[in-house]
C-alpha atoms as a PDB file:
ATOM      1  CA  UNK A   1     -36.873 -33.574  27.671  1.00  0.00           C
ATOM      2  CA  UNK A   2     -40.550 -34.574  29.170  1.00  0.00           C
ATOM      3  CA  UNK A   3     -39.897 -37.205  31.464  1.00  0.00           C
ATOM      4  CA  UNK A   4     -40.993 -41.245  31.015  1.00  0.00           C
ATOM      5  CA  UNK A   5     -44.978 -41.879  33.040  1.00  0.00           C
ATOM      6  CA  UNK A   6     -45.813 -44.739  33.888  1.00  0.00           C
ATOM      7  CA  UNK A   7     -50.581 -44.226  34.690  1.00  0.00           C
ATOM      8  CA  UNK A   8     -52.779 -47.023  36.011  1.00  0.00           C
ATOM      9  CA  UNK A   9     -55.903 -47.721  34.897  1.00  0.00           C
ATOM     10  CA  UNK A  10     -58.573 -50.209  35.889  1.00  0.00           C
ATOM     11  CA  UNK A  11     -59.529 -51.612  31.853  1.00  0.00           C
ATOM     12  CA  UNK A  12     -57.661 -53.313  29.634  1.00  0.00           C
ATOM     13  CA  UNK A  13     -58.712 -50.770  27.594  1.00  0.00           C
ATOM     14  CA  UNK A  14     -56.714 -47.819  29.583  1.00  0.00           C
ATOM     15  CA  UNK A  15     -59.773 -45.946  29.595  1.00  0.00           C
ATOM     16  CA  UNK A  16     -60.659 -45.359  33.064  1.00  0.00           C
ATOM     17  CA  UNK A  17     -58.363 -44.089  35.615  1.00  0.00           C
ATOM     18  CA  UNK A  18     -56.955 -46.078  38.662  1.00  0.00           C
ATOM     19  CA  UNK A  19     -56.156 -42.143  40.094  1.00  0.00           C
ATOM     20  CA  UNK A  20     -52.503 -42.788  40.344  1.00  0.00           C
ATOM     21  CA  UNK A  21     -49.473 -41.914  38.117  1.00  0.00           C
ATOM     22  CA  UNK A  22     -45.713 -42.246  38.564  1.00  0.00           C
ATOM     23  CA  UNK A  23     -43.074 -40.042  36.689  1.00  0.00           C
ATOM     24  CA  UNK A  24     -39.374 -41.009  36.739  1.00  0.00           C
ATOM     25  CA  UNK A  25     -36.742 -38.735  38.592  1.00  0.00           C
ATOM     26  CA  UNK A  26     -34.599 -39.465  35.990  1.00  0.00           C
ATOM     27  CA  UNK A  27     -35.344 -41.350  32.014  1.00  0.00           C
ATOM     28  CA  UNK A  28     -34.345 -44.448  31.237  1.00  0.00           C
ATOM     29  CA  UNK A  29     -30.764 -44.371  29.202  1.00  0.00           C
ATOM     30  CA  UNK A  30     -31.813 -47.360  27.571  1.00  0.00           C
ATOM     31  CA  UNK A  31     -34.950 -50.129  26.753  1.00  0.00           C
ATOM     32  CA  UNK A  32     -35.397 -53.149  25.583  1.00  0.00           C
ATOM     33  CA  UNK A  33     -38.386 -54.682  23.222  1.00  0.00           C
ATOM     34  CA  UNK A  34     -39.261 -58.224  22.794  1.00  0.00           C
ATOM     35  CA  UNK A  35     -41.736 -60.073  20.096  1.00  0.00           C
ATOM     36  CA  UNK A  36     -42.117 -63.409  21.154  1.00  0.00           C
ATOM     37  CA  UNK A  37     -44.016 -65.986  18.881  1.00  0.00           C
ATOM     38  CA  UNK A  38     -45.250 -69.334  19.589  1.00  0.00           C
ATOM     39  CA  UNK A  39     -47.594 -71.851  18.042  1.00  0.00           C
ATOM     40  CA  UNK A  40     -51.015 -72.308  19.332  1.00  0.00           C
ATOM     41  CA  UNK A  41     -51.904 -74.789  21.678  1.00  0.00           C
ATOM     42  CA  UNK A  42     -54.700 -77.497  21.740  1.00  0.00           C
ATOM     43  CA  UNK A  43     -54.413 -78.963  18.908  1.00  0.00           C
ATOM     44  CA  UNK A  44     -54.149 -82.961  19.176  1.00  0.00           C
ATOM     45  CA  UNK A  45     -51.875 -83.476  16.497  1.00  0.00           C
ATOM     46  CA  UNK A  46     -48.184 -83.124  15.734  1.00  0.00           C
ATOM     47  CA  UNK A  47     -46.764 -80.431  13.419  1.00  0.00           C
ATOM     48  CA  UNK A  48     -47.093 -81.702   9.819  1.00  0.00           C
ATOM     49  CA  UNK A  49     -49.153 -84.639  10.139  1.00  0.00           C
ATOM     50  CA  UNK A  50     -52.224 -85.397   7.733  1.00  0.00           C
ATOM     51  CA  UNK A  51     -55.089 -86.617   8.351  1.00  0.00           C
ATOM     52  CA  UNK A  52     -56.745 -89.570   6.073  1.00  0.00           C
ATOM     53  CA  UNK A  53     -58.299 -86.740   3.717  1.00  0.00           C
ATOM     54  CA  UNK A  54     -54.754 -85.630   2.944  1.00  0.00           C
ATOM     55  CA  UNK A  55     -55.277 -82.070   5.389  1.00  0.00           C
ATOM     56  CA  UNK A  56     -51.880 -81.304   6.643  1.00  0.00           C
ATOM     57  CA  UNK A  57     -51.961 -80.526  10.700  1.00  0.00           C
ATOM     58  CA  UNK A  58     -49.693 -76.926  11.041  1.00  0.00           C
ATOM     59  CA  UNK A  59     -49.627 -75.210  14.205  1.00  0.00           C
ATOM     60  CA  UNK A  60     -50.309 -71.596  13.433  1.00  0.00           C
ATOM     61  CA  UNK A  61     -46.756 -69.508  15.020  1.00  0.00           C
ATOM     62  CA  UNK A  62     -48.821 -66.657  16.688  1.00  0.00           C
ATOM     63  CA  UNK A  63     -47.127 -63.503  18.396  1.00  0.00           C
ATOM     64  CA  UNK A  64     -47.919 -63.180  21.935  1.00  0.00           C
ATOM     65  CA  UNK A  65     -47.667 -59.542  23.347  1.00  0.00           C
ATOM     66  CA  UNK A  66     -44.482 -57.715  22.568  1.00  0.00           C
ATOM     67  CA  UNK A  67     -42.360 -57.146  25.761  1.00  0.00           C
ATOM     68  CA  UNK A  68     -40.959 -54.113  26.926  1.00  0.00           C
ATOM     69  CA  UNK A  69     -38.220 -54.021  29.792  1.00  0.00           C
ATOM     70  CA  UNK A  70     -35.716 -50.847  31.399  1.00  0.00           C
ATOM     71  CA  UNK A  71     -34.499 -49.753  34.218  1.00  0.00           C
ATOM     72  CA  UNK A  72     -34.863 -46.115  36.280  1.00  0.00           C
ATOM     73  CA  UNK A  73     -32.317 -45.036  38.460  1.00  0.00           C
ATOM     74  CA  UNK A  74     -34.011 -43.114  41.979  1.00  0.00           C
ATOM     75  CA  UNK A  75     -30.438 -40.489  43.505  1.00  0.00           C
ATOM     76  CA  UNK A  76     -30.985 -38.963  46.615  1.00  0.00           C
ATOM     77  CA  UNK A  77     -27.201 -37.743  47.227  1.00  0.00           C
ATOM     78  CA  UNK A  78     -28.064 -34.239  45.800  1.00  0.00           C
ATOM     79  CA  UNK A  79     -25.765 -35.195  42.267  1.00  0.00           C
ATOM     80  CA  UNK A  80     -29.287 -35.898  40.456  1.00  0.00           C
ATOM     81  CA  UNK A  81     -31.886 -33.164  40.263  1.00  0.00           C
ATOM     82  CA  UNK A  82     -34.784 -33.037  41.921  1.00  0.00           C
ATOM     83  CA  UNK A  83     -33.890 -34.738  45.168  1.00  0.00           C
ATOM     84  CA  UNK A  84     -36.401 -37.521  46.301  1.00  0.00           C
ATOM     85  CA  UNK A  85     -36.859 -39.720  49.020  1.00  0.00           C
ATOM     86  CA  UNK A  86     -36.236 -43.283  47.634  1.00  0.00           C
ATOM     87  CA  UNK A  87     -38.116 -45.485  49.730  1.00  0.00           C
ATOM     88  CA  UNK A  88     -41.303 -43.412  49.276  1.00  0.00           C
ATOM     89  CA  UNK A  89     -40.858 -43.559  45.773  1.00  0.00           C
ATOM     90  CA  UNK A  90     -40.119 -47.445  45.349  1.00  0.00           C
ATOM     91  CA  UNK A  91     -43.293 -47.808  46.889  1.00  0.00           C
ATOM     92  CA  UNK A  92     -45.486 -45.501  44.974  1.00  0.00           C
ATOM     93  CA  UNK A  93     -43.883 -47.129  42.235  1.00  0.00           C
ATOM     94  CA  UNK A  94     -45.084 -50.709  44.176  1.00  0.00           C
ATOM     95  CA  UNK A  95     -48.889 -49.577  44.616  1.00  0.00           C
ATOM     96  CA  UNK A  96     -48.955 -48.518  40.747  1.00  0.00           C
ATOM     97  CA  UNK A  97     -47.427 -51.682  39.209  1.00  0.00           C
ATOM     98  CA  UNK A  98     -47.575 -54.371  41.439  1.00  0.00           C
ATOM     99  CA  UNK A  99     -50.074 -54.357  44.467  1.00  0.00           C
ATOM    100  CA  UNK A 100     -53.503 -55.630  43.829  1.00  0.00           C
ATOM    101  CA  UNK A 101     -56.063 -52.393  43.170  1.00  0.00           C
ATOM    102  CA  UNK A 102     -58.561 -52.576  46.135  1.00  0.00           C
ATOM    103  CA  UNK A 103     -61.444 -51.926  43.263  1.00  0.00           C
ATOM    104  CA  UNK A 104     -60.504 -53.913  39.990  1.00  0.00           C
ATOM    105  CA  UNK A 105     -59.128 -56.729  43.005  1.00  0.00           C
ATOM    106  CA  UNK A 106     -56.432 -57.303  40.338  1.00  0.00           C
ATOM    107  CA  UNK A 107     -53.080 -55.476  39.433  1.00  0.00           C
ATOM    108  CA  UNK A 108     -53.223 -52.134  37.727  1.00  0.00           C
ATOM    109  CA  UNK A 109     -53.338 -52.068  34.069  1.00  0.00           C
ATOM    110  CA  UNK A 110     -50.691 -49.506  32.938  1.00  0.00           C
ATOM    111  CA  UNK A 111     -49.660 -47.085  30.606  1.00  0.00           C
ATOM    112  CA  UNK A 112     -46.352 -46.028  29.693  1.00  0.00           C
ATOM    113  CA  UNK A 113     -45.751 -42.462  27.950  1.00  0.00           C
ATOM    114  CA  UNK A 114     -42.704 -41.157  26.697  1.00  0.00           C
ATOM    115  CA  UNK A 115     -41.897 -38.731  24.118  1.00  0.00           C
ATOM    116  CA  UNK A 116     -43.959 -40.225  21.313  1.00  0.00           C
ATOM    117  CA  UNK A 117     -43.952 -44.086  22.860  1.00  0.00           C
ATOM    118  CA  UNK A 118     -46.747 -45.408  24.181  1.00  0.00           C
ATOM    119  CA  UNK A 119     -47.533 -48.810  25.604  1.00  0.00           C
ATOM    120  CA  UNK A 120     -50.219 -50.466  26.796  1.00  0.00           C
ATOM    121  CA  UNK A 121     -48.998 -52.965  29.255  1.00  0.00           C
ATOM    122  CA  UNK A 122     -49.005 -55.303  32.761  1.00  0.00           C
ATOM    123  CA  UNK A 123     -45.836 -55.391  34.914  1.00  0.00           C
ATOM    124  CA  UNK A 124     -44.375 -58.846  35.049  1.00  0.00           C
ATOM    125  CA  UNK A 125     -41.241 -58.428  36.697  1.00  0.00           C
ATOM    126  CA  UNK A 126     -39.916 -55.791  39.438  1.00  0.00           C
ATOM    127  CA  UNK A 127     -36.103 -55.722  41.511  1.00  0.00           C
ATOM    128  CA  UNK A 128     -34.924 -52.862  43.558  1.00  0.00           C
ATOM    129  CA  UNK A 129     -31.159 -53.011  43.296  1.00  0.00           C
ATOM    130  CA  UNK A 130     -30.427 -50.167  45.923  1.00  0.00           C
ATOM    131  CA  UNK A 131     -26.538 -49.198  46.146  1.00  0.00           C
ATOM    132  CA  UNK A 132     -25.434 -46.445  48.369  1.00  0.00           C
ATOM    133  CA  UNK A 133     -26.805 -45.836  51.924  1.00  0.00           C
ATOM    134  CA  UNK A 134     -26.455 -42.701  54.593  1.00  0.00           C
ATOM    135  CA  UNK A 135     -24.621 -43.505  57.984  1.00  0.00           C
ATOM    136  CA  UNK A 136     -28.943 -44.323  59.309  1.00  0.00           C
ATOM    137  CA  UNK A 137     -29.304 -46.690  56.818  1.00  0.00           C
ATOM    138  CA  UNK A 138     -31.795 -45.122  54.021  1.00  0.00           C
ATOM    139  CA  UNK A 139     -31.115 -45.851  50.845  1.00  0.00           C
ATOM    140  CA  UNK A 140     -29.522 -42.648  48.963  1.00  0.00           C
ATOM    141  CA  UNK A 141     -29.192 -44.562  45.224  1.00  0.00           C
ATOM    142  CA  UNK A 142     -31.401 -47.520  43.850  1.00  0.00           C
ATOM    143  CA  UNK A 143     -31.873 -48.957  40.407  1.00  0.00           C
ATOM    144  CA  UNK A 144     -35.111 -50.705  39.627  1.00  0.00           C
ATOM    145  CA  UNK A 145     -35.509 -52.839  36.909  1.00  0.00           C
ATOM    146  CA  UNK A 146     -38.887 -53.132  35.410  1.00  0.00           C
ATOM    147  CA  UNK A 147     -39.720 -55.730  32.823  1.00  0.00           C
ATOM    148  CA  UNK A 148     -43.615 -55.058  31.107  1.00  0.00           C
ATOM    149  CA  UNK A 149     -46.110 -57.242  29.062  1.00  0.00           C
ATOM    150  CA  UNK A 150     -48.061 -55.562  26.240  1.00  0.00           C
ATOM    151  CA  UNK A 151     -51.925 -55.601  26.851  1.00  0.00           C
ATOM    152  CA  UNK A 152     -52.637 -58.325  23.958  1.00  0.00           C
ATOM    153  CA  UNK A 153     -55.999 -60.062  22.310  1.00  0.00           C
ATOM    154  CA  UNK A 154     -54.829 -62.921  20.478  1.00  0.00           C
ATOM    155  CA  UNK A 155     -58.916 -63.883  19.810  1.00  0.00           C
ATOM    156  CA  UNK A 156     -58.869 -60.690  17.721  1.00  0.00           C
ATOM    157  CA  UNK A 157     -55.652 -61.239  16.070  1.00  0.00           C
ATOM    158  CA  UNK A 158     -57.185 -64.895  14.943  1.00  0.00           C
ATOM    159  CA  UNK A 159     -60.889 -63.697  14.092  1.00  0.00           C
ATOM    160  CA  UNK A 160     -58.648 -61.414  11.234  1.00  0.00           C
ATOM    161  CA  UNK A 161     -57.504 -65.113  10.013  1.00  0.00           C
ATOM    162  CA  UNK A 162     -59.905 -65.509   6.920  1.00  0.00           C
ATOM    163  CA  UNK A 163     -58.008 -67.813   4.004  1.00  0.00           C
ATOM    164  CA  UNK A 164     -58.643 -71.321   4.110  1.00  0.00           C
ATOM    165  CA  UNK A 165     -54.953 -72.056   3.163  1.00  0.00           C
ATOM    166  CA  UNK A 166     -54.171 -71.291   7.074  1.00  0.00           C
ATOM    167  CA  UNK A 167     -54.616 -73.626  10.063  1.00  0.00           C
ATOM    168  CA  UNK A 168     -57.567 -71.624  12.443  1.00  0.00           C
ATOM    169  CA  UNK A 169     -58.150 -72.568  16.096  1.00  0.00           C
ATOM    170  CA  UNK A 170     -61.571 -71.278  16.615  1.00  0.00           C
ATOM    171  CA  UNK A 171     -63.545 -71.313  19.561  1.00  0.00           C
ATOM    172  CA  UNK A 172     -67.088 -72.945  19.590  1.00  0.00           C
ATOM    173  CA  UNK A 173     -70.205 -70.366  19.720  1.00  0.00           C
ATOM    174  CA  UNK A 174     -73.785 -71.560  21.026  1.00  0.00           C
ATOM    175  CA  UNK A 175     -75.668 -73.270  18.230  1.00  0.00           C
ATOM    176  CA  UNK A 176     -72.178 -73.831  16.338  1.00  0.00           C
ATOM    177  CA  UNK A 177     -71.920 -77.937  15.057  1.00  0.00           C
ATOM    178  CA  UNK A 178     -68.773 -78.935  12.510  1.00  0.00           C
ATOM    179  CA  UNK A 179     -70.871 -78.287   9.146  1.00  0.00           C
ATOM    180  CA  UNK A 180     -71.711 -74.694   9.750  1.00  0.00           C
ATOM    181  CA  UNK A 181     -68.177 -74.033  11.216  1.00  0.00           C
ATOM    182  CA  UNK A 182     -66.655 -75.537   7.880  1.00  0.00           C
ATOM    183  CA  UNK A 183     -69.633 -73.251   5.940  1.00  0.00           C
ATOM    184  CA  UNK A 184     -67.618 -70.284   7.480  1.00  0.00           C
ATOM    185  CA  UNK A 185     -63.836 -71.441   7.388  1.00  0.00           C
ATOM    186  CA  UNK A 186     -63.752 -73.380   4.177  1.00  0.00           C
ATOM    187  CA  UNK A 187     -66.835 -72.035   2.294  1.00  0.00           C
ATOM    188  CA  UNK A 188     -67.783 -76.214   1.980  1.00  0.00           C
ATOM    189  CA  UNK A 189     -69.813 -77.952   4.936  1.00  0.00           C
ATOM    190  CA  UNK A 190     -68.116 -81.400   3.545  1.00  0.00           C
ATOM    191  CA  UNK A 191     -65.186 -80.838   5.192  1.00  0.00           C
ATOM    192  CA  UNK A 192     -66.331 -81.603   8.612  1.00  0.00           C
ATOM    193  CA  UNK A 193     -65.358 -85.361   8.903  1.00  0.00           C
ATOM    194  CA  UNK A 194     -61.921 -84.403   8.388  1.00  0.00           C
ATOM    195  CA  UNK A 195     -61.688 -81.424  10.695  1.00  0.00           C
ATOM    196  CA  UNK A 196     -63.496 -84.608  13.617  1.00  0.00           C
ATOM    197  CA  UNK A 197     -60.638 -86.440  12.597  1.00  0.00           C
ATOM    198  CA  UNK A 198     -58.121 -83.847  12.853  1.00  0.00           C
ATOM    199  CA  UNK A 199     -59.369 -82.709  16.124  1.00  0.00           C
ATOM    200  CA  UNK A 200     -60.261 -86.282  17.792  1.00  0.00           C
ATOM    201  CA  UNK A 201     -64.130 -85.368  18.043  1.00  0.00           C
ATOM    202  CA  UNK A 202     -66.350 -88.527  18.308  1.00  0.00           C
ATOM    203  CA  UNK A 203     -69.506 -86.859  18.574  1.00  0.00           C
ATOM    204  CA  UNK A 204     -69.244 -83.491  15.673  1.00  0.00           C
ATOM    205  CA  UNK A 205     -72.980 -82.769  16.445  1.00  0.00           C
ATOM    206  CA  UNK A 206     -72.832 -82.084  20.410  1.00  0.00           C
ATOM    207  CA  UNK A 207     -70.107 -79.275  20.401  1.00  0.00           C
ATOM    208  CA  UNK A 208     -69.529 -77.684  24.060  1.00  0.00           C
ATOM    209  CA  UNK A 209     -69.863 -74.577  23.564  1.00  0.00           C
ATOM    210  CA  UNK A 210     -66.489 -72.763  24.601  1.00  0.00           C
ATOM    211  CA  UNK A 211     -64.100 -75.375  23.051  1.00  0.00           C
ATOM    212  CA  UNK A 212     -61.132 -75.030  20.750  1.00  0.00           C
ATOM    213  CA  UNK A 213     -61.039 -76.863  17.679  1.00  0.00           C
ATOM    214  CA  UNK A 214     -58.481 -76.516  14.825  1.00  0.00           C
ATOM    215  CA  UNK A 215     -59.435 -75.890  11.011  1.00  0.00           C
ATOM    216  CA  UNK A 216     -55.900 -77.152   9.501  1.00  0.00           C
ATOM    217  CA  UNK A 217     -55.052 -75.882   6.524  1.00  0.00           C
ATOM    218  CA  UNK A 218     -56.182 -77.299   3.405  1.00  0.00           C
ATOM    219  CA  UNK A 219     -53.809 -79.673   1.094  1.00  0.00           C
ATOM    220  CA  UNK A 220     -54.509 -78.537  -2.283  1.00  0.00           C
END
């Protein structure tokens, strides 16, 4: 059975090559997968509120990067095949997925690869559980658990958000003022007072270019 491989890349993409790659001694017996949701932020208004034009306020639930976690088990007592030394190994393993890369100056993006899996991913956590020691000292059996994030554009997932019967949290372009935005969202500029109300915005014709302002869904 092809063994799990873990590559680093320097793009979010996983398109250009960080020139290292790490392949287990021995494959995972098990992994865990995550899909955690929660509702977007900056909004100023609570869940299910209206405004005076009778929009209702809802937070859109958004998924944020499924999660992927195992564990790899390094054996240098000879009962494992191919015999490694483990502290060289935990920190090839260390350079790959955690140190900063002295050319992107930020952590390795990474791909993981095996069988027919693969995900796209930054490590978030890493502990070396190491169990069994020869009379010097050096480890002889460690267990590393490895918990990764999935590589994940929520501003694509919400430009995909087209129907006006959703809440939107859009982010303001150069030239963009409340009218226009509505144009887009709502297919009718005359919705813009409301969305200033829902949103707090005293002065709808100077946006800043940058901000975050909610289209809540419409009432109908």
């Amino acid at each position: 059975m092809a063994l799990l491989k873990i590559e680093g890349f320097t793009d979010k993409g996983c398109s250009k090559s960080s020139g290292s790659a790490f392949e287990v001694q021995l494959n995972p017996t098990a992994y865990k997968r995550g899909f955690p949701m929660s509702a977007a932020a900056g909004d100023k208004k609570e869940e299910g509120e209206k405004t005076a034009a009778n929009m209702e306020v809802t937070k859109p639930v958004m998924p944020q990067g499924e999660e992927f976690s195992f564990n790899i088990t390094f054996d240098a007592t000879g009962a494992a095949p191919r015999t490694t030394d483990i502290a060289e190994k935990i920190k090839a393993l260390k350079k790959l997925c955690y140190y900063v890369n002295g050319t992107s100056h930020i952590p390795n993006f990474l791909k993981i690869t095996w069988g027919s899996l693969i995900f796209k991913c930054t490590l978030t956590t890493m502990n070396v559980n190491v169990s069994f020691f020869d009379s010097s000292g050096n480890p002889l059996r460690a267990v590393v658990d490895l918990a990764f994030k999935e590589i994940f554009d929520l501003a694509a997932i919400l430009k995909t958000l087209n129907s006006p019967d959703m809440s939107h949290m859009i982010e303001v372009k150069q030239g963009d003022n409340l009218p226009n935005m509505c144009e887009r969202i709502y297919g009718d500029q005359g919705y813009y007072l409301q969305v200033a109300e829902a949103n707090e915005i005293v002065d709808f014709r100077n946006l800043v270019p940058g901000q975050k302002i909610l289209f809540p869904r419409i009432d109908k």
